[in-house]
C-alpha atoms as a PDB file:
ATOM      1  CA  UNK A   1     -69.658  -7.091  56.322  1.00  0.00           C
ATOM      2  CA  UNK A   2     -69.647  -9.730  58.865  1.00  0.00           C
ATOM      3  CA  UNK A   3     -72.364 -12.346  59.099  1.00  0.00           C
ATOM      4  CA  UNK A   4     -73.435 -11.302  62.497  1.00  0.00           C
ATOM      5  CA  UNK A   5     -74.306  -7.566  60.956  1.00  0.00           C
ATOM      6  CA  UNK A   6     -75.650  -8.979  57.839  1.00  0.00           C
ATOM      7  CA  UNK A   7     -78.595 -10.918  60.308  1.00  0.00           C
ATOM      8  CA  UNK A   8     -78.782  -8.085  62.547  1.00  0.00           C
ATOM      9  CA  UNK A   9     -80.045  -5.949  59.968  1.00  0.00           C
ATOM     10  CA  UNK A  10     -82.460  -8.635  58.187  1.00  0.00           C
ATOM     11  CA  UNK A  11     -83.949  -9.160  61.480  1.00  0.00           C
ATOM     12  CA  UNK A  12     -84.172  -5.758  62.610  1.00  0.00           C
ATOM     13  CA  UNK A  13     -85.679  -4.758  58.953  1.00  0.00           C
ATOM     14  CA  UNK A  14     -88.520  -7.495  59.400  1.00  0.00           C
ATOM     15  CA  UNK A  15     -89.028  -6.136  63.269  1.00  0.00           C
ATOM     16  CA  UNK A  16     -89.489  -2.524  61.271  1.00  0.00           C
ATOM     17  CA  UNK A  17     -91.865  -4.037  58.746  1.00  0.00           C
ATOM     18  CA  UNK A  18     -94.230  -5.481  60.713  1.00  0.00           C
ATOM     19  CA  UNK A  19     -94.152  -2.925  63.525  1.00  0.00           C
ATOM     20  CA  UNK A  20     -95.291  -0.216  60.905  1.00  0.00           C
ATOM     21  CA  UNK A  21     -97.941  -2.608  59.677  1.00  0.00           C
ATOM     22  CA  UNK A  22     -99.239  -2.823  63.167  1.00  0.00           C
ATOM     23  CA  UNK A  23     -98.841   1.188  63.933  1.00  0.00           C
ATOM     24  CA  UNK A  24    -101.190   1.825  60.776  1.00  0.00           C
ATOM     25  CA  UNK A  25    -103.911  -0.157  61.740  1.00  0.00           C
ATOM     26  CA  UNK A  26    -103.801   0.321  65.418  1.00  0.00           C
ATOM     27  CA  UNK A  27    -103.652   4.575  64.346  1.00  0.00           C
ATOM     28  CA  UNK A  28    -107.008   3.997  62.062  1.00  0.00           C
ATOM     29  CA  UNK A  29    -108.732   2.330  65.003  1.00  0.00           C
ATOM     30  CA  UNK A  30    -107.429   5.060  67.733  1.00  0.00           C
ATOM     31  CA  UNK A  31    -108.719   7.789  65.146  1.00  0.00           C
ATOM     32  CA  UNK A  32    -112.128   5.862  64.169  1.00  0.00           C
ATOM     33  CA  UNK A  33    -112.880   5.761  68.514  1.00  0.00           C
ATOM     34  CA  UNK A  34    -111.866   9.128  68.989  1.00  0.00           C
ATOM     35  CA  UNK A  35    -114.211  10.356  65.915  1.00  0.00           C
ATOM     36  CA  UNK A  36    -116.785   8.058  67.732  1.00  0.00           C
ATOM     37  CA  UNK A  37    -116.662   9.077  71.231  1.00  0.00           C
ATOM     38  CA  UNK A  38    -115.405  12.470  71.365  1.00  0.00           C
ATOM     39  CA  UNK A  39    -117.533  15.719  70.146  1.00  0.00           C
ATOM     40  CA  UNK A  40    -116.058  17.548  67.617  1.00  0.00           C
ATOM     41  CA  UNK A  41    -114.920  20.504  69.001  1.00  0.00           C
ATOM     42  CA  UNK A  42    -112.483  18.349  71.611  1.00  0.00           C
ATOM     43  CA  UNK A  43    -111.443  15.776  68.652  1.00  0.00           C
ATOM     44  CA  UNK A  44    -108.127  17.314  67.970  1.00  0.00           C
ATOM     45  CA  UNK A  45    -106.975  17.412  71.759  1.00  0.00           C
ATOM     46  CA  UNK A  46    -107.550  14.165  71.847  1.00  0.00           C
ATOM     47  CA  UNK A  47    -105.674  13.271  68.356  1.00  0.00           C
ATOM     48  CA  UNK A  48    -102.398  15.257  69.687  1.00  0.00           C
ATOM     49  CA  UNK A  49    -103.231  13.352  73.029  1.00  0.00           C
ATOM     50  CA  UNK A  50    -103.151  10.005  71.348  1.00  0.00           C
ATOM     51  CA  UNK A  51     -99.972  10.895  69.002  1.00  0.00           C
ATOM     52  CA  UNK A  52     -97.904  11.578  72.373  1.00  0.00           C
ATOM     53  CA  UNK A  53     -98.795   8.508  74.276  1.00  0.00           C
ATOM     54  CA  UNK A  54     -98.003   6.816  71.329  1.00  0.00           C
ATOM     55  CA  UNK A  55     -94.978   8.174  71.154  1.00  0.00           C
ATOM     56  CA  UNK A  56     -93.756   8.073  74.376  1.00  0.00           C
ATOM     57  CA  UNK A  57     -95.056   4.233  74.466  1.00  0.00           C
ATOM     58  CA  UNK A  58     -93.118   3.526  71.351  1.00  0.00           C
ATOM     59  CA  UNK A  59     -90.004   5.308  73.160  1.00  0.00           C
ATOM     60  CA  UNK A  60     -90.233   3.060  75.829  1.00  0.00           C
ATOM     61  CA  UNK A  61     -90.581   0.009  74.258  1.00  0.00           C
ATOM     62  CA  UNK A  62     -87.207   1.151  72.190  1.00  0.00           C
ATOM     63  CA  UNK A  63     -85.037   1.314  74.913  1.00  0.00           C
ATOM     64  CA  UNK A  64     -86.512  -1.930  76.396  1.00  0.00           C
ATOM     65  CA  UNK A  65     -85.538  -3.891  73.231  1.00  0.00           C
ATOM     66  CA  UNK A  66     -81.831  -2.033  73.589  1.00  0.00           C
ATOM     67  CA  UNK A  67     -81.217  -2.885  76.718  1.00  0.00           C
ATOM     68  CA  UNK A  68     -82.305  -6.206  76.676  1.00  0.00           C
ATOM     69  CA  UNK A  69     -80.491  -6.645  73.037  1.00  0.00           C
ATOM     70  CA  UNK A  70     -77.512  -5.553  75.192  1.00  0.00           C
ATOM     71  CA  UNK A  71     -77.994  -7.844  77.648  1.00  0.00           C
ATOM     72  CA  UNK A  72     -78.758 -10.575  75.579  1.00  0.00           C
ATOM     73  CA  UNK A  73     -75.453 -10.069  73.617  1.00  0.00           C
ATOM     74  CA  UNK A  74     -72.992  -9.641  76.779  1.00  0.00           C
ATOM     75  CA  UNK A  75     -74.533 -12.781  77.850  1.00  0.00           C
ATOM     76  CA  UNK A  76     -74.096 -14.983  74.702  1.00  0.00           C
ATOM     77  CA  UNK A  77     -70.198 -13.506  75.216  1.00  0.00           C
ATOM     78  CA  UNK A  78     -70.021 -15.082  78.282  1.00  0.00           C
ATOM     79  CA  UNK A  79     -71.717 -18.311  76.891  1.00  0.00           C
ATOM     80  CA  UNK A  80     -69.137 -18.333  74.328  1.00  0.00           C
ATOM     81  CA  UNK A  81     -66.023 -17.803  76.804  1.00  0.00           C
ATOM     82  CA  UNK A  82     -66.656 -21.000  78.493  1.00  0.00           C
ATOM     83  CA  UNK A  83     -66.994 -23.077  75.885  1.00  0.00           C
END
């Protein structure tokens, strides 16, 4: 394996790690407010609610980091051309 790859996938493992640290506490807190503020009866609309934003934020913030990995890397190409 090349060195590049070999950092890639340190880095990207520590991204992982810490982002799943972060999604299990922030899911606690969304389910503690929801148990809080919402009756009952309505509590698992707004759990399914809560799992799709969360999804479709996480989605988004995906292809952000993708295309701006891209970018970065097409970039630091051209960096390394003119030297």
């Amino acid at each position: 394996m090349a060195k590049e790859t070999v950092e890639s996938i340190i880095k990207s493992s520590i991204v992982m790690a810490f982002s799943i640290a972060a999604a299990l506490i922030w899911k606690d807190v969304i389910i503690d407010l929801i148990e809080i503020f919402v009756p009952a009866s309505e509590e698992i609309f707004y759990k399914l609610f809560a799992a799709v934003l969360a999804t479709v934020l996480v989605i988004i913030a995906i292809y952000l980091f993708l295309e701006t990995e891209s970018e970065a890397e097409i970039i630091m190409k051209s960096l390394k051309k003119k030297k």
